[in-house]
C-alpha atoms as a PDB file:
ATOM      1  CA  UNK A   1      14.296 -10.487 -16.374  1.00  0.00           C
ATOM      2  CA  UNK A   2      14.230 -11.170 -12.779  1.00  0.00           C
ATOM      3  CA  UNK A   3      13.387  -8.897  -9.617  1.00  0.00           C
ATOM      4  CA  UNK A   4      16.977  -8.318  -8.911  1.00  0.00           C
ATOM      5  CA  UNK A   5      16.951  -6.348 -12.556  1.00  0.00           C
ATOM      6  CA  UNK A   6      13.781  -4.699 -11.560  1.00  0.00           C
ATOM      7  CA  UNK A   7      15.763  -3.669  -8.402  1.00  0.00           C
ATOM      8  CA  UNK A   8      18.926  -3.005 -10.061  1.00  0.00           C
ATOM      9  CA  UNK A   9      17.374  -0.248 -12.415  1.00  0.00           C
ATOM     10  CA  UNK A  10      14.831   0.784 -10.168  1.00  0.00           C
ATOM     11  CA  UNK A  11      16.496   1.746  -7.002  1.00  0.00           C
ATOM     12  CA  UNK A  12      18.954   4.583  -8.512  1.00  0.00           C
ATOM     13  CA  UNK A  13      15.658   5.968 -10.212  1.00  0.00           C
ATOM     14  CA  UNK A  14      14.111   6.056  -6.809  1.00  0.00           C
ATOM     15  CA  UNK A  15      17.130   7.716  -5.509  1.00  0.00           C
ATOM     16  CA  UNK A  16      17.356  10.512  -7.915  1.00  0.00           C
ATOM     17  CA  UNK A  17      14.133  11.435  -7.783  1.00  0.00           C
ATOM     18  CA  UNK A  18      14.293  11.409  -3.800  1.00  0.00           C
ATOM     19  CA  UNK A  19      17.413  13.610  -4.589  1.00  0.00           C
ATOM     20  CA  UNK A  20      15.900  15.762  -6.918  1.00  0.00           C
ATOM     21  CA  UNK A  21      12.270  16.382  -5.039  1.00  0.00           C
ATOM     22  CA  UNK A  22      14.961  17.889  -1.980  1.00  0.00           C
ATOM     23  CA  UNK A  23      17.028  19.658  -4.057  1.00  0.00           C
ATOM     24  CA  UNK A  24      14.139  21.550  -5.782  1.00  0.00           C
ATOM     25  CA  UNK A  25      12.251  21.768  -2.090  1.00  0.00           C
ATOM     26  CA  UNK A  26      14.868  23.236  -0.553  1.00  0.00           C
ATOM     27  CA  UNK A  27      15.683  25.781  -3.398  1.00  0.00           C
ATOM     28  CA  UNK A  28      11.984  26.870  -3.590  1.00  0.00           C
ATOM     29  CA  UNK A  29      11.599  26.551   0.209  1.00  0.00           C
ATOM     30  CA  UNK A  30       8.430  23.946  -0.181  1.00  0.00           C
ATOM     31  CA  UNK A  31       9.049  22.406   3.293  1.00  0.00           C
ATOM     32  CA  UNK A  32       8.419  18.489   1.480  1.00  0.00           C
ATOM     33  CA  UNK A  33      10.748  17.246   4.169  1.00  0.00           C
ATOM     34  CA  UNK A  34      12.150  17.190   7.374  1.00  0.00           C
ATOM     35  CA  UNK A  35      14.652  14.991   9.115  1.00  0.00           C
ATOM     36  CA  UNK A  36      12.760  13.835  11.881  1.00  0.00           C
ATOM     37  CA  UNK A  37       9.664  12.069   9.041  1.00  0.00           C
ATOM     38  CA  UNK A  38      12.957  10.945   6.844  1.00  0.00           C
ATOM     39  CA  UNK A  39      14.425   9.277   9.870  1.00  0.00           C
ATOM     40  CA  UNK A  40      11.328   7.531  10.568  1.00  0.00           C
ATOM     41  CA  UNK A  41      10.635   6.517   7.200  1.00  0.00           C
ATOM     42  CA  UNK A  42      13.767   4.868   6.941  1.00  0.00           C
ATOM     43  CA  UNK A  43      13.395   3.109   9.878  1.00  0.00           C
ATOM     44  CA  UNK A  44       9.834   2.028   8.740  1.00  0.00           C
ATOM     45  CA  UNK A  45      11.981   0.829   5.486  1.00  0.00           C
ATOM     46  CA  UNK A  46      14.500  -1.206   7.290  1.00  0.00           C
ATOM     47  CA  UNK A  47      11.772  -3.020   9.186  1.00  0.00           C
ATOM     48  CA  UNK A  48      10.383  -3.760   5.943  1.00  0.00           C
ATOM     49  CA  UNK A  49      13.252  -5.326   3.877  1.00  0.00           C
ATOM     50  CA  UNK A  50      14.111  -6.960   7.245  1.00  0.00           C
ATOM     51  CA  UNK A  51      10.747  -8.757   7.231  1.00  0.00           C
ATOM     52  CA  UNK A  52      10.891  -9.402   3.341  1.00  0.00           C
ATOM     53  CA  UNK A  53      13.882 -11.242   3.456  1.00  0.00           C
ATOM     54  CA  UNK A  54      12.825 -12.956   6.056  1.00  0.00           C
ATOM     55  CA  UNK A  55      10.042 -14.136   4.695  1.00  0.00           C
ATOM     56  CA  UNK A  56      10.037 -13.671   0.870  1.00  0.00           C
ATOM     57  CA  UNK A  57      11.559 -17.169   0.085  1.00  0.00           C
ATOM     58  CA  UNK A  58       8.937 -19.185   1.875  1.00  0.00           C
ATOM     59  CA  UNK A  59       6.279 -16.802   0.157  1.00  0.00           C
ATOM     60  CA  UNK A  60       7.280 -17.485  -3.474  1.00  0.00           C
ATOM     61  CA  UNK A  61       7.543 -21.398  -2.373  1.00  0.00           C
ATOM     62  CA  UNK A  62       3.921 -21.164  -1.565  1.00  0.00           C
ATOM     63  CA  UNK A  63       2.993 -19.917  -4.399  1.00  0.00           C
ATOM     64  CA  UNK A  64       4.592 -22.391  -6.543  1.00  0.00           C
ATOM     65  CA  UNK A  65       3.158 -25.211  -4.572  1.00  0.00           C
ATOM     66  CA  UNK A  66      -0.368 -23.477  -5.751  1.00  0.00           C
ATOM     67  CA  UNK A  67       1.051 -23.299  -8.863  1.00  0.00           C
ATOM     68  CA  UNK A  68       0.573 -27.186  -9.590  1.00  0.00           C
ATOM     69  CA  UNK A  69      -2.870 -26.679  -9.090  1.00  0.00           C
ATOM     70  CA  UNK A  70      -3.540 -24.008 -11.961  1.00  0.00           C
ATOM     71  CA  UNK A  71      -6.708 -23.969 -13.410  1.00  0.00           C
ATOM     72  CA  UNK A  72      -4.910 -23.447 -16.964  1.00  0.00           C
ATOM     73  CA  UNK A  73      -1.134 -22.384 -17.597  1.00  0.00           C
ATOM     74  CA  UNK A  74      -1.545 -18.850 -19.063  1.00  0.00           C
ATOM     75  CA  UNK A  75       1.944 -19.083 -20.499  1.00  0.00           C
ATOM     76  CA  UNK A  76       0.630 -21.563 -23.387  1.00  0.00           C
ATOM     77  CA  UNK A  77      -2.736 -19.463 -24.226  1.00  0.00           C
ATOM     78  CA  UNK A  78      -0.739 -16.338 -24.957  1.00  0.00           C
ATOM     79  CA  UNK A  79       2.357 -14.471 -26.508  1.00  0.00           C
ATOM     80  CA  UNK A  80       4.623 -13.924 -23.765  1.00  0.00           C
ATOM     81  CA  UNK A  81       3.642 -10.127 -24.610  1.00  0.00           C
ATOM     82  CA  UNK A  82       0.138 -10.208 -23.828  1.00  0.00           C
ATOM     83  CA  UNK A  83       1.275 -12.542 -20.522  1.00  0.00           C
ATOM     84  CA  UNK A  84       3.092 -10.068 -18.980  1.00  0.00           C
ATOM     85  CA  UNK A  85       0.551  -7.394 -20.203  1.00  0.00           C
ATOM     86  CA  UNK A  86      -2.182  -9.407 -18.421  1.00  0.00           C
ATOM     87  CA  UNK A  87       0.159 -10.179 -15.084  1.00  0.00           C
ATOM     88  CA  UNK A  88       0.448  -6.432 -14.597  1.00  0.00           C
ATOM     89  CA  UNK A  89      -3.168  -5.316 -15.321  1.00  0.00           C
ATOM     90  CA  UNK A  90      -4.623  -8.847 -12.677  1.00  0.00           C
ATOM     91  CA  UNK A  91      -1.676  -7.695 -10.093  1.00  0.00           C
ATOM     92  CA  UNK A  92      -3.492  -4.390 -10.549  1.00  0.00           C
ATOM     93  CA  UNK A  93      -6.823  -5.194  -9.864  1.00  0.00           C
ATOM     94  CA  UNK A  94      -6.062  -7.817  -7.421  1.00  0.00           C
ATOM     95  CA  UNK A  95      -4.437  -5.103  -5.301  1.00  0.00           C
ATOM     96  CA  UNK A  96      -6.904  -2.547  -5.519  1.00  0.00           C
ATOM     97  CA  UNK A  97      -8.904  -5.036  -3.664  1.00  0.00           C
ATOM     98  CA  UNK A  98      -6.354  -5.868  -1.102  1.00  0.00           C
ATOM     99  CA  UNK A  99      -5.779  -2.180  -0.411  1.00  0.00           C
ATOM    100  CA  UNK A 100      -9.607  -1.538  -0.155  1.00  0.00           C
ATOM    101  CA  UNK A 101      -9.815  -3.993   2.513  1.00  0.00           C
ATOM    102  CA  UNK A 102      -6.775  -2.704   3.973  1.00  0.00           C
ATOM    103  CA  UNK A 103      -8.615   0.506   4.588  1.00  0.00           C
ATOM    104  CA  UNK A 104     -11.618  -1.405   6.098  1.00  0.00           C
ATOM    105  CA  UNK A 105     -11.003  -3.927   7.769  1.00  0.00           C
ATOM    106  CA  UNK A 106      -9.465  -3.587  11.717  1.00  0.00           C
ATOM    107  CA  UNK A 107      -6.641  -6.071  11.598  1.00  0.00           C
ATOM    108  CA  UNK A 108      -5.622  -5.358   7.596  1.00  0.00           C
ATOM    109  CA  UNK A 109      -5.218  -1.344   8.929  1.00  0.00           C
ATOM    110  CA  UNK A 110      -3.230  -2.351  11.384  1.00  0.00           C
ATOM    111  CA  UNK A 111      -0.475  -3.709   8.870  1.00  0.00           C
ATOM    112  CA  UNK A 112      -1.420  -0.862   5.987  1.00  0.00           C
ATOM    113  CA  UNK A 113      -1.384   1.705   8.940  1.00  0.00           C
ATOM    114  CA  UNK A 114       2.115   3.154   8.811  1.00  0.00           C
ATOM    115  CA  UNK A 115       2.445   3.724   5.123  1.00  0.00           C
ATOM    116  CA  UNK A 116      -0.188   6.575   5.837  1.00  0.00           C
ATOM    117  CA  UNK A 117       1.511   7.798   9.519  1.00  0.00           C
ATOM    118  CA  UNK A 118       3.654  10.834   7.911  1.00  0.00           C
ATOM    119  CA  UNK A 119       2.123  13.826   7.722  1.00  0.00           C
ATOM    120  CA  UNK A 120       3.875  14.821   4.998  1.00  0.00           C
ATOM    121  CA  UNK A 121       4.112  13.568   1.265  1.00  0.00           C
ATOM    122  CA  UNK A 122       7.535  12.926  -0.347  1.00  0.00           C
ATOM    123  CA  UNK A 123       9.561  10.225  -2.339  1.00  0.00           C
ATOM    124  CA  UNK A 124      10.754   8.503   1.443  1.00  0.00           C
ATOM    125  CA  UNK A 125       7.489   8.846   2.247  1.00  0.00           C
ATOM    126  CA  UNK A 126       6.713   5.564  -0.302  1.00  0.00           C
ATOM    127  CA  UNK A 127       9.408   3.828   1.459  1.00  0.00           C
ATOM    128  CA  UNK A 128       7.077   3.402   4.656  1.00  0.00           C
ATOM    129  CA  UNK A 129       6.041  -0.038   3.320  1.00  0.00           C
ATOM    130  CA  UNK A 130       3.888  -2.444   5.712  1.00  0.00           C
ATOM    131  CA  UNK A 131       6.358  -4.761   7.422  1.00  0.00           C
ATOM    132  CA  UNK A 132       4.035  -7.461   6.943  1.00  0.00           C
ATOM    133  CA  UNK A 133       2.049  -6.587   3.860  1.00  0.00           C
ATOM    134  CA  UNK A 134       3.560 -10.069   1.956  1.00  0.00           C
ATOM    135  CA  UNK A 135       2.045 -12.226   4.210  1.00  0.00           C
ATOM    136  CA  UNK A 136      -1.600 -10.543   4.072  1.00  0.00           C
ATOM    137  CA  UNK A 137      -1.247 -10.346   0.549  1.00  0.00           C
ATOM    138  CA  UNK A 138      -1.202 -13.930   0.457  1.00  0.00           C
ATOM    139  CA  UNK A 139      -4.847 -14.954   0.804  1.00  0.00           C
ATOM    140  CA  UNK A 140      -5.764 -12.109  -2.241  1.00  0.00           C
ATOM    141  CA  UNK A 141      -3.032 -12.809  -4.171  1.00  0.00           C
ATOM    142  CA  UNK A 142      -2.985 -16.815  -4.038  1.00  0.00           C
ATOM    143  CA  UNK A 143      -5.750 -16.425  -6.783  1.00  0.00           C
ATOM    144  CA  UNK A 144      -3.158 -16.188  -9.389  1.00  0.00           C
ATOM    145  CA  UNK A 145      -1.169 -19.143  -9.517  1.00  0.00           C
ATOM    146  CA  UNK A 146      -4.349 -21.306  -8.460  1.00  0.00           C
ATOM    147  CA  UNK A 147      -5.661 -19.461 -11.834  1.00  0.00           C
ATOM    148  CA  UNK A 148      -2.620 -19.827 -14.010  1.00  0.00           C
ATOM    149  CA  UNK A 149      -0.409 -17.388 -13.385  1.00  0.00           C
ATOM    150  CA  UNK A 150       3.026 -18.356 -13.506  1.00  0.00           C
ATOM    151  CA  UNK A 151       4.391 -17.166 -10.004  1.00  0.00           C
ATOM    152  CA  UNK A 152       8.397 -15.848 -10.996  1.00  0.00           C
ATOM    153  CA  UNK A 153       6.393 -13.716 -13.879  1.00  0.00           C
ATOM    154  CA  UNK A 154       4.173 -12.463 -11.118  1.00  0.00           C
ATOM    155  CA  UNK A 155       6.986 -11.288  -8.677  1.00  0.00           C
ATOM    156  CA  UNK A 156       8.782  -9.510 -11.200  1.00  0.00           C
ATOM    157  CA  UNK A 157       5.833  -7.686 -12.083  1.00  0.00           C
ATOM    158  CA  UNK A 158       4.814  -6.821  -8.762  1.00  0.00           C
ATOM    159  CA  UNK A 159       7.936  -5.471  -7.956  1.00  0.00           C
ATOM    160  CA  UNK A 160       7.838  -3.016 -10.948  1.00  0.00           C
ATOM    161  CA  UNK A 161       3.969  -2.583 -10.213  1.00  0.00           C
ATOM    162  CA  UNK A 162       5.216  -1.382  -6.623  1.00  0.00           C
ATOM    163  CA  UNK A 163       8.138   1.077  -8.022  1.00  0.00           C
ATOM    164  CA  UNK A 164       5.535   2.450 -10.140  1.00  0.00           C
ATOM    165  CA  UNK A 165       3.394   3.039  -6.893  1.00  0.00           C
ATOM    166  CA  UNK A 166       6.954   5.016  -5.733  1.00  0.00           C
ATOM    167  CA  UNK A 167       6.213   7.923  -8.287  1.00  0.00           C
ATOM    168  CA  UNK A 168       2.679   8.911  -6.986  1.00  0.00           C
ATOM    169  CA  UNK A 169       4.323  10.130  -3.559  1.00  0.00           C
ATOM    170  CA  UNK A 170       5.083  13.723  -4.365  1.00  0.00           C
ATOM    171  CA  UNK A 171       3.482  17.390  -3.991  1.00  0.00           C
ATOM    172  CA  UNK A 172       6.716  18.376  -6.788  1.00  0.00           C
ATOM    173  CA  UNK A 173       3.965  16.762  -9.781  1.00  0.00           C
ATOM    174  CA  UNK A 174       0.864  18.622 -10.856  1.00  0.00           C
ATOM    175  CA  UNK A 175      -1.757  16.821 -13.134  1.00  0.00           C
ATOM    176  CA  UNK A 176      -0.896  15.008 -15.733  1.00  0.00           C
ATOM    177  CA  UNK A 177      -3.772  15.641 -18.228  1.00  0.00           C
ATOM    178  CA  UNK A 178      -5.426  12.863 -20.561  1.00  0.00           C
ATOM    179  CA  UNK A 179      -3.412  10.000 -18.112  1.00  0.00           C
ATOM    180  CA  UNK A 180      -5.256  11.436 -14.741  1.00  0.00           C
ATOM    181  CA  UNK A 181      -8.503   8.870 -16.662  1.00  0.00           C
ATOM    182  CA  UNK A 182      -6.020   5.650 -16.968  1.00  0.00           C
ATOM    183  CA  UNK A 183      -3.563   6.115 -14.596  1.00  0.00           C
ATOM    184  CA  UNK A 184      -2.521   6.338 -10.963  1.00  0.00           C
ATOM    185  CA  UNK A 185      -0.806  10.258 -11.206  1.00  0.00           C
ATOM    186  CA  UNK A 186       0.656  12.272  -8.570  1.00  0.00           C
ATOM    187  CA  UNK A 187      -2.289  14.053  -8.146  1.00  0.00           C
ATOM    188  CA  UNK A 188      -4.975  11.443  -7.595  1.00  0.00           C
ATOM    189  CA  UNK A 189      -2.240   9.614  -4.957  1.00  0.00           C
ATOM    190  CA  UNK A 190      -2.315  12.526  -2.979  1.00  0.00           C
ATOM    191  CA  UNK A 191      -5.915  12.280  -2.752  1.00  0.00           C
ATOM    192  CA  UNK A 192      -5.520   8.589  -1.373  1.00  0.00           C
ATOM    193  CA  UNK A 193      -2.689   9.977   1.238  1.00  0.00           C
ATOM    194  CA  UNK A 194      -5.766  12.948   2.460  1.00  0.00           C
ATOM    195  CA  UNK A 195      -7.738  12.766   5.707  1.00  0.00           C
ATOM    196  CA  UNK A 196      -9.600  15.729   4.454  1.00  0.00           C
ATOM    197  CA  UNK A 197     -13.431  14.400   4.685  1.00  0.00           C
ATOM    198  CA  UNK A 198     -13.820  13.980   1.299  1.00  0.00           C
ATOM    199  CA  UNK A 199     -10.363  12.128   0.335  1.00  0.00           C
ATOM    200  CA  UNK A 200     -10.573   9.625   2.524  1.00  0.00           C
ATOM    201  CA  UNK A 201     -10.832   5.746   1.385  1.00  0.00           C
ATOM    202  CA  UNK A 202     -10.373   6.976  -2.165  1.00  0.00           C
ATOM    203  CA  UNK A 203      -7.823   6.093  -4.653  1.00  0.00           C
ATOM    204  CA  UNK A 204      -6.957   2.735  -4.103  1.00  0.00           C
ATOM    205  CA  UNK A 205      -5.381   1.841  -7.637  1.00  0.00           C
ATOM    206  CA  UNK A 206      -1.947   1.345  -7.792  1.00  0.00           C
ATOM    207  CA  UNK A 207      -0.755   1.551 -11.295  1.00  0.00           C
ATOM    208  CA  UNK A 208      -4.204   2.281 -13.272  1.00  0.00           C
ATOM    209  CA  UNK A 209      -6.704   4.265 -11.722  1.00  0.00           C
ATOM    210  CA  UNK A 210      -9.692   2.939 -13.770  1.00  0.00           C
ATOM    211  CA  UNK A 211     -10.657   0.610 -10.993  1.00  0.00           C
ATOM    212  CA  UNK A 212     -11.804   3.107  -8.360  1.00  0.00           C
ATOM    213  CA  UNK A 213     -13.769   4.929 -11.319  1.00  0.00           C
ATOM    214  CA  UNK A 214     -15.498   1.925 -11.965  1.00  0.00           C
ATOM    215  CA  UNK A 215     -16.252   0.717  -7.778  1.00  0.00           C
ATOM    216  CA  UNK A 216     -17.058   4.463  -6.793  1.00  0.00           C
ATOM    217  CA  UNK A 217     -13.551   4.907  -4.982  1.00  0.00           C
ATOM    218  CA  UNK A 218     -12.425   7.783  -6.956  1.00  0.00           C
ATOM    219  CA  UNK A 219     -12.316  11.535  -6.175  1.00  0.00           C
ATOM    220  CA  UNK A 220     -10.258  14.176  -8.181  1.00  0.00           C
ATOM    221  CA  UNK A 221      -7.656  16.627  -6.327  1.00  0.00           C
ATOM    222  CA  UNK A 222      -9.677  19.600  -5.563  1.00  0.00           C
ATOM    223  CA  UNK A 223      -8.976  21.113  -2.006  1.00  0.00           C
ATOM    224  CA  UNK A 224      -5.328  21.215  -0.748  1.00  0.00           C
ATOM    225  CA  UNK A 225      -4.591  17.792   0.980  1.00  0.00           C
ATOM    226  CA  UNK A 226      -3.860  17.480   4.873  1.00  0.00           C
ATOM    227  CA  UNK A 227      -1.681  14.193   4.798  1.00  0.00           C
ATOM    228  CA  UNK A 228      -2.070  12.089   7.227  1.00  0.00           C
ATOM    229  CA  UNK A 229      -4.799   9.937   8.802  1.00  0.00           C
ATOM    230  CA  UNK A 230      -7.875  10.650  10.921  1.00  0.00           C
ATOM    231  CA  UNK A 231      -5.606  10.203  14.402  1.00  0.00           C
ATOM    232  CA  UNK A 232      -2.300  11.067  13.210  1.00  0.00           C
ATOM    233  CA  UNK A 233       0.568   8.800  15.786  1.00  0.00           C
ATOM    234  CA  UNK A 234       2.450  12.135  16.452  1.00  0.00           C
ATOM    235  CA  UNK A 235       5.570   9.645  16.853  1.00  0.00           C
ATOM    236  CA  UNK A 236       8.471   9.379  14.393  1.00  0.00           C
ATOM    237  CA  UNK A 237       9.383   5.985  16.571  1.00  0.00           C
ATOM    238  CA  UNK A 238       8.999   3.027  13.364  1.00  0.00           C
ATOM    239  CA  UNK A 239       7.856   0.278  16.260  1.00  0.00           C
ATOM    240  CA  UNK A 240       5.307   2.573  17.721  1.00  0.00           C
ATOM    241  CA  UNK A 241       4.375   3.524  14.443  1.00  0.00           C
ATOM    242  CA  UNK A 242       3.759   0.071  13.474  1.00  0.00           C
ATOM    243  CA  UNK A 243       2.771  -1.589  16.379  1.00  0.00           C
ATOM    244  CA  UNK A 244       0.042   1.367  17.084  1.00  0.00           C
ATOM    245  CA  UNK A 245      -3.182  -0.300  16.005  1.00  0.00           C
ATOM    246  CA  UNK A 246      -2.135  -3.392  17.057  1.00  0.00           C
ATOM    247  CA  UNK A 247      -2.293  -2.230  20.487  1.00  0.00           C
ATOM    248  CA  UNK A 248      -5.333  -0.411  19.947  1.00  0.00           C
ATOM    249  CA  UNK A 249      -6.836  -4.020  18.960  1.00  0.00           C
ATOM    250  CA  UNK A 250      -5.721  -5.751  22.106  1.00  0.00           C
ATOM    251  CA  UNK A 251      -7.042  -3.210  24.414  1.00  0.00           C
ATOM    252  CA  UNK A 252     -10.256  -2.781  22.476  1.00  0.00           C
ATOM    253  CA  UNK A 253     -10.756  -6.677  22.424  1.00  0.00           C
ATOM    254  CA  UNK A 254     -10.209  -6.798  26.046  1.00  0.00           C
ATOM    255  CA  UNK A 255     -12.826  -4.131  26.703  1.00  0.00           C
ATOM    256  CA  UNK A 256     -15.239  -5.554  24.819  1.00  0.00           C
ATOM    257  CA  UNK A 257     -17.845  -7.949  26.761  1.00  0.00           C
ATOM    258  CA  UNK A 258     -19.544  -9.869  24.013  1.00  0.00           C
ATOM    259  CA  UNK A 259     -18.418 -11.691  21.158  1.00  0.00           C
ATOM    260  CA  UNK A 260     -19.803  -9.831  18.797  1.00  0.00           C
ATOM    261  CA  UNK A 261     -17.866  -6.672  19.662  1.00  0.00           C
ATOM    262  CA  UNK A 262     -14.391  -8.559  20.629  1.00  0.00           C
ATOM    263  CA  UNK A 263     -15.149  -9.657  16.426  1.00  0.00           C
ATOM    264  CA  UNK A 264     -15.390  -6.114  15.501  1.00  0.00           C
ATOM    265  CA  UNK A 265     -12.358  -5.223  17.938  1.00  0.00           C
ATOM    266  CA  UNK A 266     -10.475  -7.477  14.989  1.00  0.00           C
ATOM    267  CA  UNK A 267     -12.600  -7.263  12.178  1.00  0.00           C
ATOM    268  CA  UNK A 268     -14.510  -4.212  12.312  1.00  0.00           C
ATOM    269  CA  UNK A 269     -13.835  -1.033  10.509  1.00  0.00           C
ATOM    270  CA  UNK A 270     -10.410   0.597  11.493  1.00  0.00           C
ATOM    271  CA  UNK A 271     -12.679   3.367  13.485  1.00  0.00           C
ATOM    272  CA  UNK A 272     -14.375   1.000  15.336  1.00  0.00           C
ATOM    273  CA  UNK A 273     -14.783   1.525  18.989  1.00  0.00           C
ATOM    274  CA  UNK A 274     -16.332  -0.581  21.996  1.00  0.00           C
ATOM    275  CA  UNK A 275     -19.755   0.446  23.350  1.00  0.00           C
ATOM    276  CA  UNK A 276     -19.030   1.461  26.912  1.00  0.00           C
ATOM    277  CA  UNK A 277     -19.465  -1.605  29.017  1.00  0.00           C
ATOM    278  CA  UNK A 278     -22.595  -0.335  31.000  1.00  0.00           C
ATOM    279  CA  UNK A 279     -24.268  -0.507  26.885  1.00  0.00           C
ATOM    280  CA  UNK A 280     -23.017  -4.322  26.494  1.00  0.00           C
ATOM    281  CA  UNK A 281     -25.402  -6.949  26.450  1.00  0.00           C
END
């Protein structure tokens, strides 16, 4: 199996279920979409396969170079079962790391940022990937060949691992029982996609939600979720969208007056502001 089969099954799956989520909105008059957030997240979309191809060669190169480096090759310790078993559960945990910094760190937000910009949640809504997510994945993620994980296994997994992720953007889902303690559901992806107080930085799992159970990261679906983030862009522009925080960095870091603070200005938390300049030492 390569990606292009993940793909090639995946992408009608994605589409009916986009299909279906409207159909059953717009019967039941839920209001899950409108054109203007569609529009946008397509846009958002483009930019991102635009960048992938781009770049997506020279990424898997790079990890085959680390590749020669493995620690062990995790093909010959175990059934090719239990390898691609173990690929999806380190992807997993690897990411829930990656997206945990994503939320906390200034210049990682920046790139994360417009998967969270709609204020709504739908199917398209998953399609507002980070145009530049592959290339901070890197340093996180460069832990796998070096380890022994053989890379083409690894981006066929990931890709599945991220049309998994696809299903968790809907409202049209309620609970799903005895899996809400294993798995990323519906309901506790909503929670991640909340700027109510006590949603936010929670639920940072991808496929299994175990992760943020055991770091302190998880909260349960309680209150009704307000999507969006704490300073919502009030844009459906995609380059505004994704070029927001980045601005927000450059003017911050030129404000600042010590070193210190033009750090923070990068690698502070994403709410992060400069003292006033009359407070700088």
């Amino acid at each position: 199996m390569t990606d292009f089969d993940v793909y090639y099954y995946g992408i009608p799956i994605v589409f009916a279920l986009i299909v279906g989520e409207f159909i059953y909105s717009y019967i039941y008059k839920k209001d899950y979409y409108t054109k203007e957030d569609t529009l946008a997240s397509m846009g958002l979309l483009a930019g991102n396969v635009m960048v992938s191809v781009l770049t997506k060669g020279s990424i898997l190169l790079l990890y085959i170079y680390f590749y020669q480096f493995r620690l062990v090759t995790v093909n010959d310790l175990l059934p090719i079962w239990a390898v691609w078993a173990l690929t999806f559960v380190v992807i997993d945990f690897v990411y829930y790391w990656y997206h945990r910094c994503s939320h906390r760190v200034r210049f990682l937000w920046a790139v994360h940022m417009n998967h969270h910009s709609s204020e709504e949640m739908n199917y398209v809504v998953s399609l507002r990937q980070a145009w530049f997510g592959p290339i901070t994945k890197i340093p996180f993620f460069m832990f796998m060949p070096l380890v022994g994980f053989d890379p083409l296994i690894t981006l066929v997994a990931g890709v599945a691992s991220t049309l998994w992720g696809v299903l968790g953007h809907t409202q049209w889902i309620n609970k799903l029982g005895p899996l809400e303690y294993i798995l990323v559901t519906p309901s506790s992806h909503r929670v991640h996609h909340g700027s109510n107080e006590c949603y936010l930085d929670k639920n940072y799992g991808n496929l299994l939600i175990i992760w943020d159970r055991m770091f302190g990261t998880f909260a349960e679906e309680k209150e009704k979720v307000k999507y969006g983030i704490r300073e919502n862009v009030k844009t459906f522009n995609p380059f505004k969208i994704t070029f927001r925080v980045w601005f927000q960095i450059a003017d911050d870091f030129s404000k600042s007056k010590t070193l210190k603070n033009k750090l923070l200005s990068i690698f502070g938390r994403p709410e992060w502001k400069p003292k006033k300049i009359e407070n700088e030492i």
